[in-house]
C-alpha atoms as a PDB file:
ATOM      1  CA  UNK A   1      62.882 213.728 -38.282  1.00  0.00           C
ATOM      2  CA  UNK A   2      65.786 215.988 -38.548  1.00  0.00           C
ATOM      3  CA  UNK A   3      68.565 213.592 -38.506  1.00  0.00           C
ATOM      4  CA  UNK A   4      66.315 211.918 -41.282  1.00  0.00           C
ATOM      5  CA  UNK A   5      65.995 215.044 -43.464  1.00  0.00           C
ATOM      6  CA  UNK A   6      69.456 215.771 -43.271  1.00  0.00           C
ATOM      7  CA  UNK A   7      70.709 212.610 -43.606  1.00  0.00           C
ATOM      8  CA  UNK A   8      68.816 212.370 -47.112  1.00  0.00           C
ATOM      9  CA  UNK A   9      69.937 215.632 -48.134  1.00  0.00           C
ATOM     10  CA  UNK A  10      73.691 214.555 -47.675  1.00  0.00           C
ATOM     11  CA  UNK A  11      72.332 211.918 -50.034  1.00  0.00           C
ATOM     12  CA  UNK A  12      70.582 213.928 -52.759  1.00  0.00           C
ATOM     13  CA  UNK A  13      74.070 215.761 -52.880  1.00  0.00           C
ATOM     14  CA  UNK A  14      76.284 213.099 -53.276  1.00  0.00           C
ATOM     15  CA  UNK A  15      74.103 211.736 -56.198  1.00  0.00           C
ATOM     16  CA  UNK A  16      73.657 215.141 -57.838  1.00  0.00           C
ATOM     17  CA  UNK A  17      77.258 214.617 -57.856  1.00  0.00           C
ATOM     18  CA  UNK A  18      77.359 211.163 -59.786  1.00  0.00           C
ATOM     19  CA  UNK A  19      74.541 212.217 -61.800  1.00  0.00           C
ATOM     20  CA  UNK A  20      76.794 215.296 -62.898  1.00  0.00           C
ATOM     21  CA  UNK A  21      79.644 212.905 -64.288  1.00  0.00           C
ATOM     22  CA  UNK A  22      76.997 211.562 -66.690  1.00  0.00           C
ATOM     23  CA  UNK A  23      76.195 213.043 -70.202  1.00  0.00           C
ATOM     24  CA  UNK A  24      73.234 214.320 -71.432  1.00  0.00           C
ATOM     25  CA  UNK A  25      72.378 211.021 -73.273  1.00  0.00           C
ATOM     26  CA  UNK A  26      73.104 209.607 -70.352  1.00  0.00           C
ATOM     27  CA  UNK A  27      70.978 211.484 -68.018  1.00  0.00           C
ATOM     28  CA  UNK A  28      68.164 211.411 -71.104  1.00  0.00           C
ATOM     29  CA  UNK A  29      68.072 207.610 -70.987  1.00  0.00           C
ATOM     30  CA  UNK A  30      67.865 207.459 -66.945  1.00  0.00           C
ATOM     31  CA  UNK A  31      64.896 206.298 -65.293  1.00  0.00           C
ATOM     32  CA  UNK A  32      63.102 206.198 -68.747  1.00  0.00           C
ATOM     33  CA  UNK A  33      61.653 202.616 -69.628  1.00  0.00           C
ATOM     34  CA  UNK A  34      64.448 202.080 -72.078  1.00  0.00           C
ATOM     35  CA  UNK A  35      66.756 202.269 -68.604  1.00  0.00           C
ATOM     36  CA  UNK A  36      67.566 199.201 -66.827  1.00  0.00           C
ATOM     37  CA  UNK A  37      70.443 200.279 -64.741  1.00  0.00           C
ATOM     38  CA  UNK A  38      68.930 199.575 -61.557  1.00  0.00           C
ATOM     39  CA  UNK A  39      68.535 195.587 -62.469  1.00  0.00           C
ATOM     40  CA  UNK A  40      71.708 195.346 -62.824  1.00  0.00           C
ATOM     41  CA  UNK A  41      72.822 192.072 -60.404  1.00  0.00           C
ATOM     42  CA  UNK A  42      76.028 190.907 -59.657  1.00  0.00           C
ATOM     43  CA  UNK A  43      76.844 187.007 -59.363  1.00  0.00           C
ATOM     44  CA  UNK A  44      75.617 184.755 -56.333  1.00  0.00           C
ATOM     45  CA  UNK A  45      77.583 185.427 -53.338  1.00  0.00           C
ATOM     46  CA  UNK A  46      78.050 182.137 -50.996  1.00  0.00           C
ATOM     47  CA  UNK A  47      81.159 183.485 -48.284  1.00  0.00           C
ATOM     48  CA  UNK A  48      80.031 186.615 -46.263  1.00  0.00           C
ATOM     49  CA  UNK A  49      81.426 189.714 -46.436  1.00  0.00           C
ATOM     50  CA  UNK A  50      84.068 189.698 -44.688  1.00  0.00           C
ATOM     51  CA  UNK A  51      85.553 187.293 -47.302  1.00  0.00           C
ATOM     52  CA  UNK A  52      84.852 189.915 -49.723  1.00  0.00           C
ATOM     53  CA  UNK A  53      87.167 192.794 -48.006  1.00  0.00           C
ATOM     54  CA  UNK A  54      89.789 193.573 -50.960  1.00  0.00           C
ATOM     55  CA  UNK A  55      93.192 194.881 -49.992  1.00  0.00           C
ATOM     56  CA  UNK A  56      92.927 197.320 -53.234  1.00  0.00           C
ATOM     57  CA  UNK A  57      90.024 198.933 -54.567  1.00  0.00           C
ATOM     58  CA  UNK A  58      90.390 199.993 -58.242  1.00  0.00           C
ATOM     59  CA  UNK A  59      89.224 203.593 -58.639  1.00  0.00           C
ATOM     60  CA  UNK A  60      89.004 205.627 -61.897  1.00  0.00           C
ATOM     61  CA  UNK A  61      93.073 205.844 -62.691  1.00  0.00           C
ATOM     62  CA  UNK A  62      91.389 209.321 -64.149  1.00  0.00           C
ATOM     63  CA  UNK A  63      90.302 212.634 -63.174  1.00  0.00           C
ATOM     64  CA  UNK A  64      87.093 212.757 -65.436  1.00  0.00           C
ATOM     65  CA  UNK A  65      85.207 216.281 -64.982  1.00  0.00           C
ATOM     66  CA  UNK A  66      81.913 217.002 -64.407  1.00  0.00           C
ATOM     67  CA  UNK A  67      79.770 217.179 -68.001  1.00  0.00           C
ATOM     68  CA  UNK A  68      77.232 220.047 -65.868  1.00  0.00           C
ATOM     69  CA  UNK A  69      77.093 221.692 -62.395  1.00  0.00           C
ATOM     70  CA  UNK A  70      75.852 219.345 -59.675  1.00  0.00           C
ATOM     71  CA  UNK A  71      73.991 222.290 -58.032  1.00  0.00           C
ATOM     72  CA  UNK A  72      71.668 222.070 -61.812  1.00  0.00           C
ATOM     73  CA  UNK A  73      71.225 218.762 -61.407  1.00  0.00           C
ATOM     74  CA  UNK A  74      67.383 217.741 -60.977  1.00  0.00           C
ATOM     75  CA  UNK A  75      66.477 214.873 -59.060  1.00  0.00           C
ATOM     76  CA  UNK A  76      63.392 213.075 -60.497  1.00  0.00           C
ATOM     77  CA  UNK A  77      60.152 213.034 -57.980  1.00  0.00           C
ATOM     78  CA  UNK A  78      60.842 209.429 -57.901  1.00  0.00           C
ATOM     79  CA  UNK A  79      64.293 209.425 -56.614  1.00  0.00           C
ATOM     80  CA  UNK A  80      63.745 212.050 -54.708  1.00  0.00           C
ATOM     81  CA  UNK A  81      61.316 209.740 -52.635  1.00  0.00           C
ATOM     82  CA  UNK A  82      62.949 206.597 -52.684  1.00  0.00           C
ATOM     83  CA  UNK A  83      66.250 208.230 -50.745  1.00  0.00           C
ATOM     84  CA  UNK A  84      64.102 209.742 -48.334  1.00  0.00           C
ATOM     85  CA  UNK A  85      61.368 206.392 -47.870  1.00  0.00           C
ATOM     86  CA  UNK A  86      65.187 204.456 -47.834  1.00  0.00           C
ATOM     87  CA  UNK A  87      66.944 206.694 -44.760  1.00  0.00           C
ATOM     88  CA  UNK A  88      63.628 206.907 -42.977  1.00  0.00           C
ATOM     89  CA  UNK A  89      63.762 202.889 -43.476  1.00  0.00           C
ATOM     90  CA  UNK A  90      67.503 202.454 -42.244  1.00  0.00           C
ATOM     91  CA  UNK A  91      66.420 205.202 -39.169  1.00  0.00           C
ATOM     92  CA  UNK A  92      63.886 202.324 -38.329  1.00  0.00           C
ATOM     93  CA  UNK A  93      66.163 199.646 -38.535  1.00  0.00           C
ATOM     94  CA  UNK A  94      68.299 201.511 -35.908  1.00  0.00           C
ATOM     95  CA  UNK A  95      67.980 199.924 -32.165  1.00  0.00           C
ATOM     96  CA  UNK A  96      66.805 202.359 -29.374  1.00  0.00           C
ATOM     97  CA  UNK A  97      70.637 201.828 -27.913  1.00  0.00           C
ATOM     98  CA  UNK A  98      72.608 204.619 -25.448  1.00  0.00           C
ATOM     99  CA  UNK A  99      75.173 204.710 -27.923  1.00  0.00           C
ATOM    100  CA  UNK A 100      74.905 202.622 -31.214  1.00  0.00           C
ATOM    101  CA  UNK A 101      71.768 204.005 -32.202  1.00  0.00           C
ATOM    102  CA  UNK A 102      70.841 206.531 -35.676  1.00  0.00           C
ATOM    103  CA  UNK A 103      71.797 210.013 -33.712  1.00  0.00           C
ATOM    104  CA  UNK A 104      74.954 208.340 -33.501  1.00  0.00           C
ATOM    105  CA  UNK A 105      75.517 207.359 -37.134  1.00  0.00           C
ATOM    106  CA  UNK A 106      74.224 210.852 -38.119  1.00  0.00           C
ATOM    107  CA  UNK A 107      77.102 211.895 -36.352  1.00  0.00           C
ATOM    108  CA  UNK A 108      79.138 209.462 -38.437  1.00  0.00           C
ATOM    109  CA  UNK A 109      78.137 210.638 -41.908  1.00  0.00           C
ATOM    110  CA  UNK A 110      78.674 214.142 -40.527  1.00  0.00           C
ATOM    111  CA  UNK A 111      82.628 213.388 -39.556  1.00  0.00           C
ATOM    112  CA  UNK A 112      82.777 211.645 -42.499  1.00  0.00           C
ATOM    113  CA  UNK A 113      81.473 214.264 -44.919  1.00  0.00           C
ATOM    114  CA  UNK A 114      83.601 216.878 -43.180  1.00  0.00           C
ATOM    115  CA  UNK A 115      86.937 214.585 -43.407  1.00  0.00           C
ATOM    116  CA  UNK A 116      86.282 213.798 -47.289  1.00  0.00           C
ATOM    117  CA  UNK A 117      86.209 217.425 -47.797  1.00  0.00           C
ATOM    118  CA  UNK A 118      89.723 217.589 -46.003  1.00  0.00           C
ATOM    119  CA  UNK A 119      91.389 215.344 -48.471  1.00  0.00           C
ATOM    120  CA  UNK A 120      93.872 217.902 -50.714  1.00  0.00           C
ATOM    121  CA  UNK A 121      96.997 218.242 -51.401  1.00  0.00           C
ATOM    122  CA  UNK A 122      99.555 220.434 -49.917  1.00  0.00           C
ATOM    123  CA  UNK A 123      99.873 223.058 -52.393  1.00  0.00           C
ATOM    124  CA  UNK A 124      95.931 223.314 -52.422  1.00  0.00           C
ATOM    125  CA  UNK A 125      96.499 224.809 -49.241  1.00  0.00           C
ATOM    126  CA  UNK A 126      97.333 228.645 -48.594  1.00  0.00           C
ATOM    127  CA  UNK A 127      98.861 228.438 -45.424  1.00  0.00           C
ATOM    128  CA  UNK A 128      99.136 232.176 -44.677  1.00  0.00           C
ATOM    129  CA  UNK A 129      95.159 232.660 -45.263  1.00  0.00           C
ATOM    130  CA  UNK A 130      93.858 229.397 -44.023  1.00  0.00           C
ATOM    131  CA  UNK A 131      92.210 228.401 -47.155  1.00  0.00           C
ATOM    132  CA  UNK A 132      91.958 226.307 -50.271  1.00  0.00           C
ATOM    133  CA  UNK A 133      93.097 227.364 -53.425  1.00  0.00           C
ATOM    134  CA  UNK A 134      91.825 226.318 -56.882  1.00  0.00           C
ATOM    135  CA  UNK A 135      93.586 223.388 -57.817  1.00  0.00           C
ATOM    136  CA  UNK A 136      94.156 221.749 -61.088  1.00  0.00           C
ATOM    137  CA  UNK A 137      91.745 218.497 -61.095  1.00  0.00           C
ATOM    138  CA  UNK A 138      94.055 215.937 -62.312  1.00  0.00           C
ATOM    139  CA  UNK A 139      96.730 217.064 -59.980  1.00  0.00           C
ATOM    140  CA  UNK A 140      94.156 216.715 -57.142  1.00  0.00           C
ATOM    141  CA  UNK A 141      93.165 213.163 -58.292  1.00  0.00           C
ATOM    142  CA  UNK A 142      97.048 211.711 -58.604  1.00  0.00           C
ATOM    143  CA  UNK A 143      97.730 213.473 -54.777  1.00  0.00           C
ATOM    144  CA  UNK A 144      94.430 212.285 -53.137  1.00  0.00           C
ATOM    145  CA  UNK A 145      94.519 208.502 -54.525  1.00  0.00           C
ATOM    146  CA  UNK A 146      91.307 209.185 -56.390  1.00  0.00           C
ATOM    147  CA  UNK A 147      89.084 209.652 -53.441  1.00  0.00           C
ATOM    148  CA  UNK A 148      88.194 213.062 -54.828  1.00  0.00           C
ATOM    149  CA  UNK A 149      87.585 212.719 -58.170  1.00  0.00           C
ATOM    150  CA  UNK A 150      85.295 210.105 -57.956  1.00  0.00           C
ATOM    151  CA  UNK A 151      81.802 210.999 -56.632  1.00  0.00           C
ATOM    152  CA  UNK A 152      81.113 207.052 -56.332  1.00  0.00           C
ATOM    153  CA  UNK A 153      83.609 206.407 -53.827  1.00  0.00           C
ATOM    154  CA  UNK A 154      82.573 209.304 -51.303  1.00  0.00           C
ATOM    155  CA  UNK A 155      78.595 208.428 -51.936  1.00  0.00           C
ATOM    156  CA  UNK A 156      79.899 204.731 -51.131  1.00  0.00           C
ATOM    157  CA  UNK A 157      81.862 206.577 -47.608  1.00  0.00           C
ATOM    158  CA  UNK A 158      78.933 208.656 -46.625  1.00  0.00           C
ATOM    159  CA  UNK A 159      76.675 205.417 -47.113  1.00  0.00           C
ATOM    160  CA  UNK A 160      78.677 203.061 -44.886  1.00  0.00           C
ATOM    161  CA  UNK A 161      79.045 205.887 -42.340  1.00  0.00           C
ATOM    162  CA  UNK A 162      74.713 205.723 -42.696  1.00  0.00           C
ATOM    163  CA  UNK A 163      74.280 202.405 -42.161  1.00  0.00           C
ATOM    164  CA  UNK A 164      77.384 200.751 -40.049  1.00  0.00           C
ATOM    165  CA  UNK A 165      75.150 199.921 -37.126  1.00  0.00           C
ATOM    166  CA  UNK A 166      71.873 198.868 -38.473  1.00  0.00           C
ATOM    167  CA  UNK A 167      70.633 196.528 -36.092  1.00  0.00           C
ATOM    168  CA  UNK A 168      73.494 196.720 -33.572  1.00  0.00           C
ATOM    169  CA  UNK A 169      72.331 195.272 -30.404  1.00  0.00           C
ATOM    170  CA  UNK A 170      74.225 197.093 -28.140  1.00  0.00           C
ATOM    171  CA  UNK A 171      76.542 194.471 -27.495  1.00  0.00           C
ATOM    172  CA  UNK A 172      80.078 194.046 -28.711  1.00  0.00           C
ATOM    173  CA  UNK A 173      81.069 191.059 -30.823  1.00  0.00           C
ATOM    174  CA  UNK A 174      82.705 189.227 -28.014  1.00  0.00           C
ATOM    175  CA  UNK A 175      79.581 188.924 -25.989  1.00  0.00           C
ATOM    176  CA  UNK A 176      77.144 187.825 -28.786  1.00  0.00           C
ATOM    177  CA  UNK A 177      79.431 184.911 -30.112  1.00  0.00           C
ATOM    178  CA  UNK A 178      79.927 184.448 -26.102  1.00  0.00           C
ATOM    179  CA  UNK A 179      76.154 183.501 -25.762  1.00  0.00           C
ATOM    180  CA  UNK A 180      76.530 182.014 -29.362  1.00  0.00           C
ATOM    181  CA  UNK A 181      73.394 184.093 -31.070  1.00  0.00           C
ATOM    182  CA  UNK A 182      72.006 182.837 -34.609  1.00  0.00           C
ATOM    183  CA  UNK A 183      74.287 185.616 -36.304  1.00  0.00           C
ATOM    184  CA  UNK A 184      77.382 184.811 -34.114  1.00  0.00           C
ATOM    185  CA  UNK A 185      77.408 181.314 -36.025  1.00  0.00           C
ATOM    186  CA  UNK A 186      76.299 182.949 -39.348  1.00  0.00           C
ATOM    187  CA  UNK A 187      79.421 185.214 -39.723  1.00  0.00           C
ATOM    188  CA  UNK A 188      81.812 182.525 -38.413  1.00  0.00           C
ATOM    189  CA  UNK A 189      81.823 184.580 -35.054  1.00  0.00           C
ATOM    190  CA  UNK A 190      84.024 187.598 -36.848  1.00  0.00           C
ATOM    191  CA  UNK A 191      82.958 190.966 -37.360  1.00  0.00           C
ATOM    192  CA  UNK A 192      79.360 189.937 -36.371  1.00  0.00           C
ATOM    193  CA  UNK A 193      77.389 193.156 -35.610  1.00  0.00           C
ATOM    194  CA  UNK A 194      79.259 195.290 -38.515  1.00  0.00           C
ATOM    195  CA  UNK A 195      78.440 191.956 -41.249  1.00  0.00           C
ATOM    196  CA  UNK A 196      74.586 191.577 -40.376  1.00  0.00           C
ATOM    197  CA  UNK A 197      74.584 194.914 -40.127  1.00  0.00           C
ATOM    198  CA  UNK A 198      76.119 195.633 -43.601  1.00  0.00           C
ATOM    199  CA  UNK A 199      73.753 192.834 -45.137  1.00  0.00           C
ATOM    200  CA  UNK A 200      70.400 193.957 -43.762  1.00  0.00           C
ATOM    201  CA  UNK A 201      71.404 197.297 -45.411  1.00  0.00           C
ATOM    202  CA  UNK A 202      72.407 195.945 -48.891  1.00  0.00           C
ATOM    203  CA  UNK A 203      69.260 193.144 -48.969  1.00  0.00           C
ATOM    204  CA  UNK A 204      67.034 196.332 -48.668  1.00  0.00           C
ATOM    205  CA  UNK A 205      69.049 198.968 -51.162  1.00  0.00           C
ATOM    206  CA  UNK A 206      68.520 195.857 -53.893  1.00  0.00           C
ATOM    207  CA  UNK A 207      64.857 195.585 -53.151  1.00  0.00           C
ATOM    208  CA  UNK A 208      62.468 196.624 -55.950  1.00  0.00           C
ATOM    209  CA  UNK A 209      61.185 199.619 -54.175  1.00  0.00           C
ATOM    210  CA  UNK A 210      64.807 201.636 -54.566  1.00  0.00           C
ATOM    211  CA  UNK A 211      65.091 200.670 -58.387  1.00  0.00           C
ATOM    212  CA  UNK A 212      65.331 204.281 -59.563  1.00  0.00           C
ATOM    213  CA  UNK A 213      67.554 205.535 -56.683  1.00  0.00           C
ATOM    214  CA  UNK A 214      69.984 202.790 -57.601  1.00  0.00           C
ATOM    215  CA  UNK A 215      70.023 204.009 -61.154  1.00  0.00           C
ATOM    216  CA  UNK A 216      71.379 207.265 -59.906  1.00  0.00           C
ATOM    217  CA  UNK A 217      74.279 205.657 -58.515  1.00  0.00           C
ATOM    218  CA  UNK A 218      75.686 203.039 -60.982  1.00  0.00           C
ATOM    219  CA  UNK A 219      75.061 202.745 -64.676  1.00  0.00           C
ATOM    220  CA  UNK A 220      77.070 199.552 -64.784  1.00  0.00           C
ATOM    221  CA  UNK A 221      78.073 196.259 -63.452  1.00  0.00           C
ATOM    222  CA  UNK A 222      81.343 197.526 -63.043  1.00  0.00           C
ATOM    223  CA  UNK A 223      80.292 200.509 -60.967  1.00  0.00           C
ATOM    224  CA  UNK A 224      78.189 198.581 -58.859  1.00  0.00           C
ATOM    225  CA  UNK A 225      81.123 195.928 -58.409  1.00  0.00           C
ATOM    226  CA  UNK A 226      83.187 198.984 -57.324  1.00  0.00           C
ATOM    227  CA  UNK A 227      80.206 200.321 -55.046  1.00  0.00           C
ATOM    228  CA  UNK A 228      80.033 197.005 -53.509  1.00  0.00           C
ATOM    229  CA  UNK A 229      83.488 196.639 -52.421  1.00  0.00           C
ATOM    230  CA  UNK A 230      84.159 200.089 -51.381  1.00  0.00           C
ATOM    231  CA  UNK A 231      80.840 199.532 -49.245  1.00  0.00           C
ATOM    232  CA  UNK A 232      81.927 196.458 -47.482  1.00  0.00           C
ATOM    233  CA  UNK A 233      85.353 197.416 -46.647  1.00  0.00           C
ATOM    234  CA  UNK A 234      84.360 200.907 -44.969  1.00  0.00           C
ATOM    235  CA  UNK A 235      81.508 199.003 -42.840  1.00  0.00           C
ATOM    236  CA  UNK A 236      84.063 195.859 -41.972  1.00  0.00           C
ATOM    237  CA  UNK A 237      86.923 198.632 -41.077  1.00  0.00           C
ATOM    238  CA  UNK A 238      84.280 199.927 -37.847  1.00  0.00           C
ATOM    239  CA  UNK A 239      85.197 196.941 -35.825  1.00  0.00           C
ATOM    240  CA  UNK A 240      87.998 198.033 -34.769  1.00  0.00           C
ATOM    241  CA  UNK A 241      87.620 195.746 -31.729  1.00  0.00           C
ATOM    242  CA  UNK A 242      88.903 192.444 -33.455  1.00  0.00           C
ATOM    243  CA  UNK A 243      92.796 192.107 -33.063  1.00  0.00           C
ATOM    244  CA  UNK A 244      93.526 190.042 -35.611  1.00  0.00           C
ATOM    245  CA  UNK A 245      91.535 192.432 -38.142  1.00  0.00           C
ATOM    246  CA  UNK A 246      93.609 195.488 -36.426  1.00  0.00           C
ATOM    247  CA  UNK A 247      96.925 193.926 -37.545  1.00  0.00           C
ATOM    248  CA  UNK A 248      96.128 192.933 -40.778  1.00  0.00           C
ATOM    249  CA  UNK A 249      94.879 196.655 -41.619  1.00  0.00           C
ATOM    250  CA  UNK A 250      97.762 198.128 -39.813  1.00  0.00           C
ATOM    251  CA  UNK A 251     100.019 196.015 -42.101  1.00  0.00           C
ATOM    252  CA  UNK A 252      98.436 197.101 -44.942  1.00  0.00           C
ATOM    253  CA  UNK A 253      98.711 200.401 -43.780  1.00  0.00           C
ATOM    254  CA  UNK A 254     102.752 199.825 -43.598  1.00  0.00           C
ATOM    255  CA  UNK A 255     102.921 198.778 -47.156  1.00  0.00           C
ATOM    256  CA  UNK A 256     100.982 201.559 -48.747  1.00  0.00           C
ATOM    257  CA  UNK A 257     102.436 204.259 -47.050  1.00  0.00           C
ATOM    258  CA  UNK A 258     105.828 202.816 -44.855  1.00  0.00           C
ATOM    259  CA  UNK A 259     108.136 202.781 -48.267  1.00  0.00           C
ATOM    260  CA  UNK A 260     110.237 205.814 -49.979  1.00  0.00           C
ATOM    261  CA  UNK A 261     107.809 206.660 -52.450  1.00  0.00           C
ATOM    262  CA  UNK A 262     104.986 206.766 -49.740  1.00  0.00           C
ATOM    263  CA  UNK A 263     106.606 209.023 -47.423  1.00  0.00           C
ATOM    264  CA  UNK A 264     105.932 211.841 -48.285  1.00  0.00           C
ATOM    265  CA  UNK A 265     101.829 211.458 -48.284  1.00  0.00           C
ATOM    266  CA  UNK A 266     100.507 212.266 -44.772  1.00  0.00           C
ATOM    267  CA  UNK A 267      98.756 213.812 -42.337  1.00  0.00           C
ATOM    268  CA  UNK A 268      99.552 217.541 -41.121  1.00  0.00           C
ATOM    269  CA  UNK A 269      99.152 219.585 -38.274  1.00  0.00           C
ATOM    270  CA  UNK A 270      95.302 220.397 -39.119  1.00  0.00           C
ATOM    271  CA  UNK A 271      94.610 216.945 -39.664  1.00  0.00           C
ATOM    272  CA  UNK A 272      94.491 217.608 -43.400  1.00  0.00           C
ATOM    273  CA  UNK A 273      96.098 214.391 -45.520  1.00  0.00           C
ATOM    274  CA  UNK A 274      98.432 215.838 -48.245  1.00  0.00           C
ATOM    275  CA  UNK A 275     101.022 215.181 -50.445  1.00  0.00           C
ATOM    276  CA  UNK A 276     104.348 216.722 -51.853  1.00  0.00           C
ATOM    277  CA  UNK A 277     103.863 216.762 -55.781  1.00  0.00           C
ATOM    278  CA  UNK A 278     107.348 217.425 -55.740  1.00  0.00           C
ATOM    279  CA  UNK A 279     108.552 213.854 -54.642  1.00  0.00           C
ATOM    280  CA  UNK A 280     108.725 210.906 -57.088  1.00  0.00           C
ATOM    281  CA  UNK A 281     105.157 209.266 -58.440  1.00  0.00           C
ATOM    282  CA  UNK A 282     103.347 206.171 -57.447  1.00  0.00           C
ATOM    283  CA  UNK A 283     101.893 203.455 -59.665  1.00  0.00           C
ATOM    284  CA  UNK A 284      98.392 202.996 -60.105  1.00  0.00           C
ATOM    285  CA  UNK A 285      98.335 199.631 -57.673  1.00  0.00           C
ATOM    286  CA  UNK A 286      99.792 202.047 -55.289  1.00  0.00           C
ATOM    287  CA  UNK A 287      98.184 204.627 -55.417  1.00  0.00           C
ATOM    288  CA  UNK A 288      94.566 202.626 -55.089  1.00  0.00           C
ATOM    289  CA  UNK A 289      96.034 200.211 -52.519  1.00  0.00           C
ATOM    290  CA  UNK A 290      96.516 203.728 -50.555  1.00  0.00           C
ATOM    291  CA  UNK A 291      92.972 204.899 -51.404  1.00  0.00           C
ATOM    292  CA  UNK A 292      91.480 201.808 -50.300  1.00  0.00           C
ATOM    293  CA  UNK A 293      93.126 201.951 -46.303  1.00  0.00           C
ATOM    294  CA  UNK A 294      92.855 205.857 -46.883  1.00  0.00           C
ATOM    295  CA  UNK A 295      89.052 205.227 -46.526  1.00  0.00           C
ATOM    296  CA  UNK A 296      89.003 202.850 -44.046  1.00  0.00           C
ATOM    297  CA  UNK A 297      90.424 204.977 -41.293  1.00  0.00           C
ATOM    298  CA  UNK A 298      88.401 208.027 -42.848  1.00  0.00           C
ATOM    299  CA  UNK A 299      85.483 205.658 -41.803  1.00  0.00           C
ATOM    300  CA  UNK A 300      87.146 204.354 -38.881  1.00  0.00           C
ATOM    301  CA  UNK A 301      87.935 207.669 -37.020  1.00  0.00           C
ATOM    302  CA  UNK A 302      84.468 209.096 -38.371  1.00  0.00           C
ATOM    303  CA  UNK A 303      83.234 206.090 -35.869  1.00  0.00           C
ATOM    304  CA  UNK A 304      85.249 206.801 -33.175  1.00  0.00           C
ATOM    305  CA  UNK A 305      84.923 210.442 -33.349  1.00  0.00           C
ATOM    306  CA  UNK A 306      81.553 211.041 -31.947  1.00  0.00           C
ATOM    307  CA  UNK A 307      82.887 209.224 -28.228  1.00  0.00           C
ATOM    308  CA  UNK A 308      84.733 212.706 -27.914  1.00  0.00           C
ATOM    309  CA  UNK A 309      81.593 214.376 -28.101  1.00  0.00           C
ATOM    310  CA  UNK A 310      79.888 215.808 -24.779  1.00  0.00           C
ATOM    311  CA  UNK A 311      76.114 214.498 -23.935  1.00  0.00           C
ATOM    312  CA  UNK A 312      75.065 217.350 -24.053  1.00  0.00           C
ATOM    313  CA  UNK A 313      76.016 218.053 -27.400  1.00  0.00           C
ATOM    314  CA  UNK A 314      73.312 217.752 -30.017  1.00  0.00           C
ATOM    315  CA  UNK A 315      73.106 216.846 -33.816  1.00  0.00           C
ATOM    316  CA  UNK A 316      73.551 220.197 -35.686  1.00  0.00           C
ATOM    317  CA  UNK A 317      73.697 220.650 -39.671  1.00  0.00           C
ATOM    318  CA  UNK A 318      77.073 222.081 -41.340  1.00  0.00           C
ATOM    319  CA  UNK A 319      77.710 222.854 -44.709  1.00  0.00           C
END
């Protein structure tokens, strides 16, 4: 019950957040019968998702500011219930598994929470006090690719962290196509657990019952497009066990960051990704083509993370 309570607090944030982008019309209009944001459908997918993963992920190419504090935003009884009926659902749809199991994607969406508040830029930093500075917002947006600045993109990170082993069965992908399971044919035997997994999540977020939650989180078809795609690459980038996959992300990886203009965007010694606002600009392909592998390794050593964890060590709340 903790991990569920928590888990759906993360969530109530991260909305108050989009929410907060909104205006007062716009909030005024939500969840009223004149609202129809949460029918919003996109066109009838026949691949899987896998054929959906997008080397670039158009974010907002702006740093738009928040019309209110998130912290004032109120969450509607309604919505306030559907996140925590849909966490409690996606905690059921969890396997009792040693290691692949909801404690271990709480874990998950606690790295990756922690690691999306890590994204700055170097002068953001005062090194001699071990803090963060204010820092102007647009500057912030340019020198984190957007991740920032756009409270759509880390809702879509914390939800892919929340539900990138929904029905895992404990097994790796190599022994379910190996003894050829229904699903292991479905996905084309690629990516197997992370793809049912990903679509037993979305079938259920699009079911009637969530109609006001999804309101909260996209207010158009391009939004949820966005959403979609930000969702399906973070889930696909946890199989990290696929070699083929590996090589085409660590290729993208090359040309987004291996190239003059790139090199000066990385990681430093506190495992903080920065930039130098002094060197040179990139253009807006570039600078989303960075966000979008940006958030797959966020997501990918979020996973990962919680194997360097002790047994003994048990799920705790941070701020």
């Amino acid at each position: 019950q903790l991990e569920v309570q928590w888990n759906a607090d993360v969530m109530k944030g991260m909305i108050r957040r989009i929410l907060a982008m909104r205006s007062k019309d716009q909030l005024k209009l939500l969840n009223s019968p004149k609202s129809r944001h949460g029918d919003i459908k996109l066109p009838q997918r026949h691949g899987t998702a896998l054929d959906e993963v997008q080397e670039v992920i158009k974010l907002p190419s702006e740093s738009l500011p928040y019309q209110q504090d998130p912290s004032a935003i109120e969450l509607s009884p309604a919505v306030r219930s559907q996140v925590d009926h849909f966490v409690f659902t996606i905690s059921q749809m969890y396997r009792s598994n040693p290691f692949h199991s909801f404690s271990h994607a709480s874990h998950v969406v606690q790295s990756t929470v922690k690691l999306l508040s890590r994204i700055v830029r170097k002068e953001a930093i005062d090194y001699n006090d071990m803090c963060y500075k204010e820092s102007n917002g647009d500057a912030l947006h340019k020198f984190t690719f957007g991740i920032t600045s756009d409270p759509i993109t880390q809702f879509a990170c914390v939800l892919a962290a929340l539900i990138h082993d929904v029905d895992h069965t404990g097994l790796p992908n190599s022994q379910l196509v190996k003894e050829g399971v229904d699903i292991a044919s479905k996905y084309k035997n690629k990516s197997v657990a992370e793809q049912n997994s990903f679509d037993i999540a979305w079938d259920l977020m699009m079911s009637p019952q969530y109609r006001e939650m999804r309101e909260c989180i996209y207010s158009t078809k391009q939004e949820l497009m966005r959403f979609r795609q930000l969702l399906v690459n973070a889930v696909l980038a946890t199989d990290i066990m696929d070699k083929e996959l590996n090589a085409l992300r660590k290729a993208r990886w090359a040309k987004a960051f291996d190239k003059p203009q790139a090199k000066h965007t990385r990681l430093d010694h506190s495992g903080t990704l920065t930039s130098d606002s002094s060197k040179g600009s990139n253009s807006e392909e570039d600078a989303n083509r960075m966000a979008t592998i940006v958030i797959e390794h966020l997501i990918q050593a979020s996973d990962v993370s919680h194997t360097m964890q002790r047994k003994s060590d048990r799920f705790v709340t941070v701020s």
